[in-house]
Protein backbone atom coordinates (compact mmCIF):
# COMPACT_ATOMS: atom_id res chain seq x y z
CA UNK A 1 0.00 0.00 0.00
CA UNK A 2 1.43 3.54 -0.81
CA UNK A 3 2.00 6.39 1.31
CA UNK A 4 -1.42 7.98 -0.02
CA UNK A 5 -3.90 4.95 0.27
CA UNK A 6 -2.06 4.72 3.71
CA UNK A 7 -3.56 8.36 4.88
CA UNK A 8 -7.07 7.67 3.15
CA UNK A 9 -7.43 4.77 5.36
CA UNK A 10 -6.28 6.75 8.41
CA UNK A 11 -8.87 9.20 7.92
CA UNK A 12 -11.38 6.89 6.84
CA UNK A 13 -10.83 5.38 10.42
CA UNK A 14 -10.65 8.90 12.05
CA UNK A 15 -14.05 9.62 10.43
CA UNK A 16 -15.31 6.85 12.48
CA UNK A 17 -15.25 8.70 15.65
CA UNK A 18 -18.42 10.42 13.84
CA UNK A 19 -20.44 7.57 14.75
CA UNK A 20 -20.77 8.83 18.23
CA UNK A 21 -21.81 12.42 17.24
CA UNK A 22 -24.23 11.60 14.61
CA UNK A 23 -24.29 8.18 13.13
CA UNK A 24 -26.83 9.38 10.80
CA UNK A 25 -24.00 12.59 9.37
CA UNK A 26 -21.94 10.05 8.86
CA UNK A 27 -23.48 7.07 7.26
CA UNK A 28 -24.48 10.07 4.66
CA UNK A 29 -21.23 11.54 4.36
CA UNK A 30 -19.40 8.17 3.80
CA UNK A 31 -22.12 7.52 1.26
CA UNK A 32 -21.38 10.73 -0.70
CA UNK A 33 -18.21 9.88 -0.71
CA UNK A 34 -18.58 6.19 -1.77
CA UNK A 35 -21.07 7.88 -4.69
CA UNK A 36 -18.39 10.20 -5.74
CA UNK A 37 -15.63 7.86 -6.18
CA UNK A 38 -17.14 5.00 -7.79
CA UNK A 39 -18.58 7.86 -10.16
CA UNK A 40 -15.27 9.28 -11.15
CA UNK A 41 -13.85 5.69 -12.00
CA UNK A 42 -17.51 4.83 -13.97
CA UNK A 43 -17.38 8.10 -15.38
CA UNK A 44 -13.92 7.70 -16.77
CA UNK A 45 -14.86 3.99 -18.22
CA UNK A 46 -17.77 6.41 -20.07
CA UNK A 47 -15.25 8.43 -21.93
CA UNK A 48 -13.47 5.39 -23.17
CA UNK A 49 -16.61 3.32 -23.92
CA UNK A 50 -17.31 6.76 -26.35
CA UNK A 51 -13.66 6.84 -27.86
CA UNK A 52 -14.30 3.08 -28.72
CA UNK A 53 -17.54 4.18 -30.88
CA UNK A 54 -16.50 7.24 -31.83
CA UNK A 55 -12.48 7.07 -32.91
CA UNK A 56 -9.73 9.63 -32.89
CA UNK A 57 -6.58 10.01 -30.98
CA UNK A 58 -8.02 11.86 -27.60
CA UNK A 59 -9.31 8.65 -26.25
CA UNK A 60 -5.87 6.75 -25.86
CA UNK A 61 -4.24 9.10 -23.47
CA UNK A 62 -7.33 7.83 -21.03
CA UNK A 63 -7.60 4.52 -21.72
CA UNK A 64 -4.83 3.38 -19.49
CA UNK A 65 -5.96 5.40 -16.67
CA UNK A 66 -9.49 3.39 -17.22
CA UNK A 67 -7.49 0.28 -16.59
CA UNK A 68 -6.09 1.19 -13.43
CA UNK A 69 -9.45 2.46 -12.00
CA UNK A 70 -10.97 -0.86 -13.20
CA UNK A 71 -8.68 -3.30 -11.11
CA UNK A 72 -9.90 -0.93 -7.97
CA UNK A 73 -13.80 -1.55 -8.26
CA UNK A 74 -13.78 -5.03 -6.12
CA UNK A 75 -12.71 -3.08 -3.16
CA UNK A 76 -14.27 0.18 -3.96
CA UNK A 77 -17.65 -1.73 -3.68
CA UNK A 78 -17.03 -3.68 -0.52
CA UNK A 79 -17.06 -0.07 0.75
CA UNK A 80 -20.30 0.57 0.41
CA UNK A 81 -20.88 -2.88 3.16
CA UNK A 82 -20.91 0.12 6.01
CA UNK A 83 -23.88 1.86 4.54
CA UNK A 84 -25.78 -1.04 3.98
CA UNK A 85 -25.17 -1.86 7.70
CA UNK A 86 -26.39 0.90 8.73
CA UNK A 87 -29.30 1.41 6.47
CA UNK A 88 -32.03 1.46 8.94
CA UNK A 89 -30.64 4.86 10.27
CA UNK A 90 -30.01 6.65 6.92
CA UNK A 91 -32.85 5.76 4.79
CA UNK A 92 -36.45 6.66 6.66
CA UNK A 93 -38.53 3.95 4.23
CA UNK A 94 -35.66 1.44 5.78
CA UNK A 95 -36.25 2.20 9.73
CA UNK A 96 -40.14 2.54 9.95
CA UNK A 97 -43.46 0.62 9.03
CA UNK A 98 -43.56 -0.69 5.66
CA UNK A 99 -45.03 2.47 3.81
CA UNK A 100 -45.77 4.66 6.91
CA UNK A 101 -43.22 7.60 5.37
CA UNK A 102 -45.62 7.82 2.29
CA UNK A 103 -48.70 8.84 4.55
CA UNK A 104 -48.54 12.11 3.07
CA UNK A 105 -48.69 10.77 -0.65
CA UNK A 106 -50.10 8.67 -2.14
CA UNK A 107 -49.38 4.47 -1.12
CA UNK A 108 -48.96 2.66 -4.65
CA UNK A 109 -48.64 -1.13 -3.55
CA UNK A 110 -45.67 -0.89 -6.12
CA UNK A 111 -43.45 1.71 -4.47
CA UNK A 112 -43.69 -0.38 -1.16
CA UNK A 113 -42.54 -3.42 -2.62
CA UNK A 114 -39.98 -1.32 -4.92
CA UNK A 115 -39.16 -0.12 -1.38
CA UNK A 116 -38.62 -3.03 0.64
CA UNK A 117 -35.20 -3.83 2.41
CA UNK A 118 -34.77 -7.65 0.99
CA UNK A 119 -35.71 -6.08 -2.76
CA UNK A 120 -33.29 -2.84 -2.18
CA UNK A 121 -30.41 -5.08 -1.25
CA UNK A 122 -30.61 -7.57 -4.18
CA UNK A 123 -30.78 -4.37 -6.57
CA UNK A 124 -27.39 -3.42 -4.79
CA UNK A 125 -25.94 -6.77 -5.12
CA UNK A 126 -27.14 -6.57 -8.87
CA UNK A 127 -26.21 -2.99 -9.58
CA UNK A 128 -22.30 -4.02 -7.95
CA UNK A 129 -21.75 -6.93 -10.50
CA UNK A 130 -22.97 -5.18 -12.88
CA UNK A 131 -20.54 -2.47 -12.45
CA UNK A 132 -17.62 -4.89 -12.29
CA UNK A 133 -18.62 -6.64 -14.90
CA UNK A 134 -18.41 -3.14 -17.05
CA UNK A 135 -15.36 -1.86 -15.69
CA UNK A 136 -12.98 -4.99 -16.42
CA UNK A 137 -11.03 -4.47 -19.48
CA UNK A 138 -12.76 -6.24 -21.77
CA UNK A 139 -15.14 -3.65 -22.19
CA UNK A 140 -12.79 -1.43 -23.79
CA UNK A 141 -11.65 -4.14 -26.65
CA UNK A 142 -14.69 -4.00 -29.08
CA UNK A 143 -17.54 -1.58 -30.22
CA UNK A 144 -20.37 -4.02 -29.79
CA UNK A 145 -18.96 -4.17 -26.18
CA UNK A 146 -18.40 -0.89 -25.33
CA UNK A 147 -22.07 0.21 -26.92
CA UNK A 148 -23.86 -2.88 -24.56
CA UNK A 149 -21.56 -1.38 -21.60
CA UNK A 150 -22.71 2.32 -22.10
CA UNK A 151 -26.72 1.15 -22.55
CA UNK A 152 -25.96 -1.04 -19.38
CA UNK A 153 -24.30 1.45 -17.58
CA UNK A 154 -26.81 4.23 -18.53
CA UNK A 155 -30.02 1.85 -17.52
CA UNK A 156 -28.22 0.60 -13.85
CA UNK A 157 -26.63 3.33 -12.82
CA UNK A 158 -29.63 5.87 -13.34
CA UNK A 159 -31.46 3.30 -11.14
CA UNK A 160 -29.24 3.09 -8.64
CA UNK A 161 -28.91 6.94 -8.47
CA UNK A 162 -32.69 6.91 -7.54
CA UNK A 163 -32.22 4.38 -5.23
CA UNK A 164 -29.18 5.10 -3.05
CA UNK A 165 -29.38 8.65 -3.16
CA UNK A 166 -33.14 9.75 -4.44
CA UNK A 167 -34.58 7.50 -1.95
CA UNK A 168 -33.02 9.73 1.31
CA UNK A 169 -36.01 11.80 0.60
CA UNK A 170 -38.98 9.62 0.36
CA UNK A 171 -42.04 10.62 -1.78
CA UNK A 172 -39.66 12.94 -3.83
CA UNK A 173 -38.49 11.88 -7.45
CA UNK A 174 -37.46 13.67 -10.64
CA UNK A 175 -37.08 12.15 -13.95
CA UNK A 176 -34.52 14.07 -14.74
CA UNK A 177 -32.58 13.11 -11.41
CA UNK A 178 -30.33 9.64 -13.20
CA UNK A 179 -29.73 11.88 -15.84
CA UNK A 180 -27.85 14.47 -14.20
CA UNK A 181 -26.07 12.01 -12.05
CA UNK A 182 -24.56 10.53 -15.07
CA UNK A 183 -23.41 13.84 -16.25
CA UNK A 184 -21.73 14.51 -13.27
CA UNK A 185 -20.03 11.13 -13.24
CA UNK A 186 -19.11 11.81 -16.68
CA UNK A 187 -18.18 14.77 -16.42
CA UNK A 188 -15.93 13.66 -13.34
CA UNK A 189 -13.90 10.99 -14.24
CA UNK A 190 -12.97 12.77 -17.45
CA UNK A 191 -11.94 15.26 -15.68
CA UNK A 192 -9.99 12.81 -13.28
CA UNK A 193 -8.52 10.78 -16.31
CA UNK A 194 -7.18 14.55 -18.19
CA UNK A 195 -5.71 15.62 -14.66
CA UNK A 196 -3.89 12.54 -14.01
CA UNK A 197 -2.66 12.37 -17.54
CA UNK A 198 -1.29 15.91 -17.86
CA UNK A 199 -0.29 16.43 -15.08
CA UNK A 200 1.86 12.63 -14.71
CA UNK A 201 2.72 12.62 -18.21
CA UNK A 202 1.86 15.55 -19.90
CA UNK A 203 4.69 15.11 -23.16
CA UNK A 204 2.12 12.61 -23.92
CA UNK A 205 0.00 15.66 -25.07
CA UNK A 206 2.70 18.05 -25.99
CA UNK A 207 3.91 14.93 -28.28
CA UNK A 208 1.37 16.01 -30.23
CA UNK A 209 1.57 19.42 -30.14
CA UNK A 210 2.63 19.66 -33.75
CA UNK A 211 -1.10 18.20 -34.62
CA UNK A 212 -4.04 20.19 -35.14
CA UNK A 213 -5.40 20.37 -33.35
CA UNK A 214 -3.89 19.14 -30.04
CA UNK A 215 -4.75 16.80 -27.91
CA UNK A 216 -5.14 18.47 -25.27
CA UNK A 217 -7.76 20.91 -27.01
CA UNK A 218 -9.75 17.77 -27.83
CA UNK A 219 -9.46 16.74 -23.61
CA UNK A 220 -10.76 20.04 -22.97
CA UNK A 221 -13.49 20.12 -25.35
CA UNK A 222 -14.44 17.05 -23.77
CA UNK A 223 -14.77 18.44 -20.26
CA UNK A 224 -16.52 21.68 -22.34
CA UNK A 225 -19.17 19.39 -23.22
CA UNK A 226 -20.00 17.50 -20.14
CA UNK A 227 -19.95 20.79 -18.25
CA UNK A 228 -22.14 22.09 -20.22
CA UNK A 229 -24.50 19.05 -20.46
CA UNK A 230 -24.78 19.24 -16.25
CA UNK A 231 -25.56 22.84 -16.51
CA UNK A 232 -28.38 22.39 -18.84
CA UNK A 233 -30.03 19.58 -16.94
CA UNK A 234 -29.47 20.60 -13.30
CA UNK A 235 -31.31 23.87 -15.08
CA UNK A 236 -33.68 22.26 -16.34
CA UNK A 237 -34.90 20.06 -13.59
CA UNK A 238 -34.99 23.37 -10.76
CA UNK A 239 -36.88 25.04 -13.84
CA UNK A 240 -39.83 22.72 -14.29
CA UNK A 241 -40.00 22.34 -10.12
CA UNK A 242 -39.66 25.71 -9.55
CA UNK A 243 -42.17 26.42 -12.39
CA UNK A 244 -45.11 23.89 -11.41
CA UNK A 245 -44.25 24.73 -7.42
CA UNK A 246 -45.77 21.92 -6.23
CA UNK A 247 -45.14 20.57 -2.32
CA UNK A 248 -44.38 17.65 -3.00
CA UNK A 249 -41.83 18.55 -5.89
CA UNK A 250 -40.11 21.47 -3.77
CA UNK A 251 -39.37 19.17 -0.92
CA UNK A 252 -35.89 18.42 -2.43
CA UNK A 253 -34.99 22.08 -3.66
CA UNK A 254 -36.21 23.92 0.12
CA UNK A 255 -33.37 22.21 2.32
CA UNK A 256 -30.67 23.53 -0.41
CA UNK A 257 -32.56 26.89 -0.68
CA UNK A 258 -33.35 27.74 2.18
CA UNK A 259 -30.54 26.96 4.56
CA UNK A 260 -26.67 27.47 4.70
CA UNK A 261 -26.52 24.77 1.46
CA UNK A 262 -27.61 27.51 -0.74
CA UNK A 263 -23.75 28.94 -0.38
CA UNK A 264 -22.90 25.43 -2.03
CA UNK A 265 -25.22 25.72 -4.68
CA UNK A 266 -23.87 29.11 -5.71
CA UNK A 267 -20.27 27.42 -5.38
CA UNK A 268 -21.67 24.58 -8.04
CA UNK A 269 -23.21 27.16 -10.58
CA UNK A 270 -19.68 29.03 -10.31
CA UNK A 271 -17.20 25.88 -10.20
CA UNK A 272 -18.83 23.32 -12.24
CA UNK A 273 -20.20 25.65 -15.24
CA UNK A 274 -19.26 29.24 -15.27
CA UNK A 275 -15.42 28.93 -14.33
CA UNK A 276 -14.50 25.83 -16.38
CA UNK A 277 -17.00 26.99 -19.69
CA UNK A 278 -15.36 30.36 -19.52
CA UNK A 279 -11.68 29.03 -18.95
CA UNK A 280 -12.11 26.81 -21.64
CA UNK A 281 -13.50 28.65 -24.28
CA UNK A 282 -9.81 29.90 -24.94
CA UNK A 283 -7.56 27.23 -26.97
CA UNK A 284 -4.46 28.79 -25.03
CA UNK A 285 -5.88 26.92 -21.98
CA UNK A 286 -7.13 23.55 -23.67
CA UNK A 287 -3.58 23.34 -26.17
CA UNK A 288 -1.37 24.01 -22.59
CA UNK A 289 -1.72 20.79 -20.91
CA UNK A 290 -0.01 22.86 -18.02
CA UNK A 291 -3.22 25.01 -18.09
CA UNK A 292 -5.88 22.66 -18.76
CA UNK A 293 -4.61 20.08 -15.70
CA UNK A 294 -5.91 22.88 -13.03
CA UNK A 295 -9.50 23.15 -14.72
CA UNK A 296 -9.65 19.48 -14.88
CA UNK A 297 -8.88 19.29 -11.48
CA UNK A 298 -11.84 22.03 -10.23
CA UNK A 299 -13.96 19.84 -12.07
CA UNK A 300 -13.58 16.75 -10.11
CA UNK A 301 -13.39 18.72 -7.11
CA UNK A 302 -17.01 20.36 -8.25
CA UNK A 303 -17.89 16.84 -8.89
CA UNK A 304 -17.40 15.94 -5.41
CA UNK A 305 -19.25 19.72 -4.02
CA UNK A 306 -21.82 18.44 -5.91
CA UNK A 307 -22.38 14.82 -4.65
CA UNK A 308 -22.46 16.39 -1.19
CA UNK A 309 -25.07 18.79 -2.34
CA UNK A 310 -26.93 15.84 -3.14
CA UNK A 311 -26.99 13.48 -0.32
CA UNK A 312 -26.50 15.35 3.34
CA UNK A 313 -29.34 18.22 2.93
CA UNK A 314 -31.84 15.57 2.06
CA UNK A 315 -30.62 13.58 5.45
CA UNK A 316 -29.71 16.06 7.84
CA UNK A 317 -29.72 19.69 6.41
CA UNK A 318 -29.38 21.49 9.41
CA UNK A 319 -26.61 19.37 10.96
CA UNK A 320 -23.17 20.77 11.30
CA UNK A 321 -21.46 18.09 11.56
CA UNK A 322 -21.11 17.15 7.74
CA UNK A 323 -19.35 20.23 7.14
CA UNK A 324 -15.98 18.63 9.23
CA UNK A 325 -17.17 14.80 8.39
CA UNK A 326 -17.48 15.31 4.90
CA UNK A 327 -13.77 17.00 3.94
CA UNK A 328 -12.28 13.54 6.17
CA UNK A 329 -14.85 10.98 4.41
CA UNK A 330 -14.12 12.20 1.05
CA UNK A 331 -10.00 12.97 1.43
CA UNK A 332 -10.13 9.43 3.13
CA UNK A 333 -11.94 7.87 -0.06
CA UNK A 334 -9.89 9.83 -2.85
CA UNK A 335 -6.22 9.65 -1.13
CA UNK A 336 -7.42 5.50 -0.59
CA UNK A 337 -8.76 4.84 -4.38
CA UNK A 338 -6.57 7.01 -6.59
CA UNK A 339 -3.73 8.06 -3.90
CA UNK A 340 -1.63 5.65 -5.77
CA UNK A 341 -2.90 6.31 -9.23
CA UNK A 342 0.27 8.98 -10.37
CA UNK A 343 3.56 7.01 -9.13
CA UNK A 344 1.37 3.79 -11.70
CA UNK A 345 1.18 6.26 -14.42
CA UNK A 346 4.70 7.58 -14.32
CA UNK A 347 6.30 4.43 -13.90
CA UNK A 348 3.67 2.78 -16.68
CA UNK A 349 2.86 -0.22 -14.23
CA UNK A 350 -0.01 -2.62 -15.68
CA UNK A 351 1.15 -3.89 -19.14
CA UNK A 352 1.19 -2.68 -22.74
CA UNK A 353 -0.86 0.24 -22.04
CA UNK A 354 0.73 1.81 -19.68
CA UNK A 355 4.18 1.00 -21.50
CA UNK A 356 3.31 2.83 -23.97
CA UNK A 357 1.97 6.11 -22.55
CA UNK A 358 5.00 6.36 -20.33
CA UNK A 359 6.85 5.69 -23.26
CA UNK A 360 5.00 8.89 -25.11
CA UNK A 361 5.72 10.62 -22.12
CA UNK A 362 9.24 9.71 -21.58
């Protein structure tokens, strides 16, 4: 284990003293965190799956990274045993009479059984093979492969959006809510994938520096896009609630609005749309790998803002204890998964693949 896994388990374990403040905090926070890495390694595995359909030359500088993240997801799913565990505390359909939470609403006979603990935890169970199945490197050798991956990625995943994290605030849902998780996971682990590889081996982009255009301007075109994409339907969902202004609609957007989360939305707008579209809307940013590795890296950073954003107002909005769990939960589960992810890259550890970008880079 290297020096940087090392700390992320220390302060995974030093994030367990939370349990005795507020068990509840803390289940959330470690689930945000769980959310947010597994997202930047699935979200990475969605740029590739694309390069495979699509073609060009932007695609290979990520590919390896891919790889890496891929032999990670065993363990990186065990970590979500804790939550489970605790379930009963952190999900209110979980820890009371079977349908009492939807006495306000409506009681379809199908949303209780779609809401029962022995049917939630087989989804889970499904949802995690699933996702190892995807991310093993197979699913990067073919297009038939990589299409079936991205339509069975797109399909679990939004599912499993609305029921780990949707399902915090029962009676609530959005159709637009599995959408705009998959943007941000997208939008994520590209932006993981660029930082890593500019900023561990960026001759790999200035290799191609004589091309036009770069590399580097298609990487940042790349993270253009999916910022832009998240913007549009984060809009577009707070503009059809906020529009129809219904109670039972508003429930999600009131906790962000109307207490101290509201500063974090305002940090979202400004981090994950208006500072990267506006930085990279110049090519003397996206050809400069040197200048394209820092916007990358607000990116994933906004990536994580936002996974908070999504999970502790709907459990405990008030609560200041997520502001100090949250920074250890999700340094603990970034330094643990990818801590070890540069010295790989540099040194070109894990077969041809790697050879060969350390080779470009060399």
């Amino acid at each position: 284990m290297n020096r940087g896994s090392l700390a992320g388990l220390v302060l995974l374990v030093v994030s367990l003293a939370g349990w005795w403040v507020d068990a509840r905090v803390l289940l959330a926070s470690w689930l945000a965190a769980w959310w947010w890495s597994l997202g930047l390694a699935l979200g990475c595995f969605v740029n590739v799956w694309m390069h495979r359909l699509t073609g060009g030359a932007w695609g290979e500088s990520l590919r390896p990274v891919a790889v890496l993240l891929g032999r990670r997801m065993p363990w990186l799913l065990l970590a979500l045993v804790p939550v489970l565990a605790g379930m009963k505390l952190l999900y209110p359909w979980a820890g009371e009479p079977q349908g009492a939470w939807l006495e306000p609403f409506s009681r379809p006979a199908f949303v209780r059984a779609w809401l029962s603990t022995p049917f939630f935890l087989a989804r889970v169970a499904s949802y995690a093979l699933a996702w190892w199945w995807l991310t093993r490197p197979a699913s990067l050798e073919r297009k038939g492969r990589a299409a079936a991956s991205l339509a069975l990625y797109a399909v679990v995943t939004s599912l499993a959006a609305v029921d780990l994290l949707m399902s915090l605030l029962p009676g609530w849902y959005s159709t637009a809510f599995g959408l705009i998780a998959l943007a941000v996971q997208a939008s994520g682990g590209a932006a993981l994938a660029v930082l890593l590889v500019a900023a561990c081996v960026p001759r790999r982009l200035e290799a191609h520096a004589e091309r036009r255009p770069p590399l580097s301007r298609d990487l940042g075109n790349l993270l253009l896009m999916w910022s832009m994409t998240w913007a549009y339907l984060a809009f577009m969902q707070f503009l059809i609630i906020w529009a129809e202004n219904l109670p039972r609609e508003i429930a999600w957007y009131v906790p962000r609005l109307q207490t101290g989360w509201v500063y974090v939305a305002i940090a979202l707008v400004l981090l994950q749309w208006f500072v990267p579209f506006l930085a990279l809307l110049f090519r003397a940013v996206k050809d400069r790998p040197a200048r394209l590795a820092p916007v990358a890296a607000l990116l994933a950073a906004a990536s994580a803002l936002d996974v908070a954003w999504t999970v502790l107002p709907s459990v405990a909005p008030h609560s200041l204890h997520g502001w100090w769990l949250l920074p250890i939960t999700f340094g603990g589960m970034g330094l643990l998964w990818f801590g070890g992810l540069p010295a790989q890259l540099r040194k070109g550890d894990g077969g041809p693949a790697f050879r060969e970008l350390r080779h470009a880079g060399a």
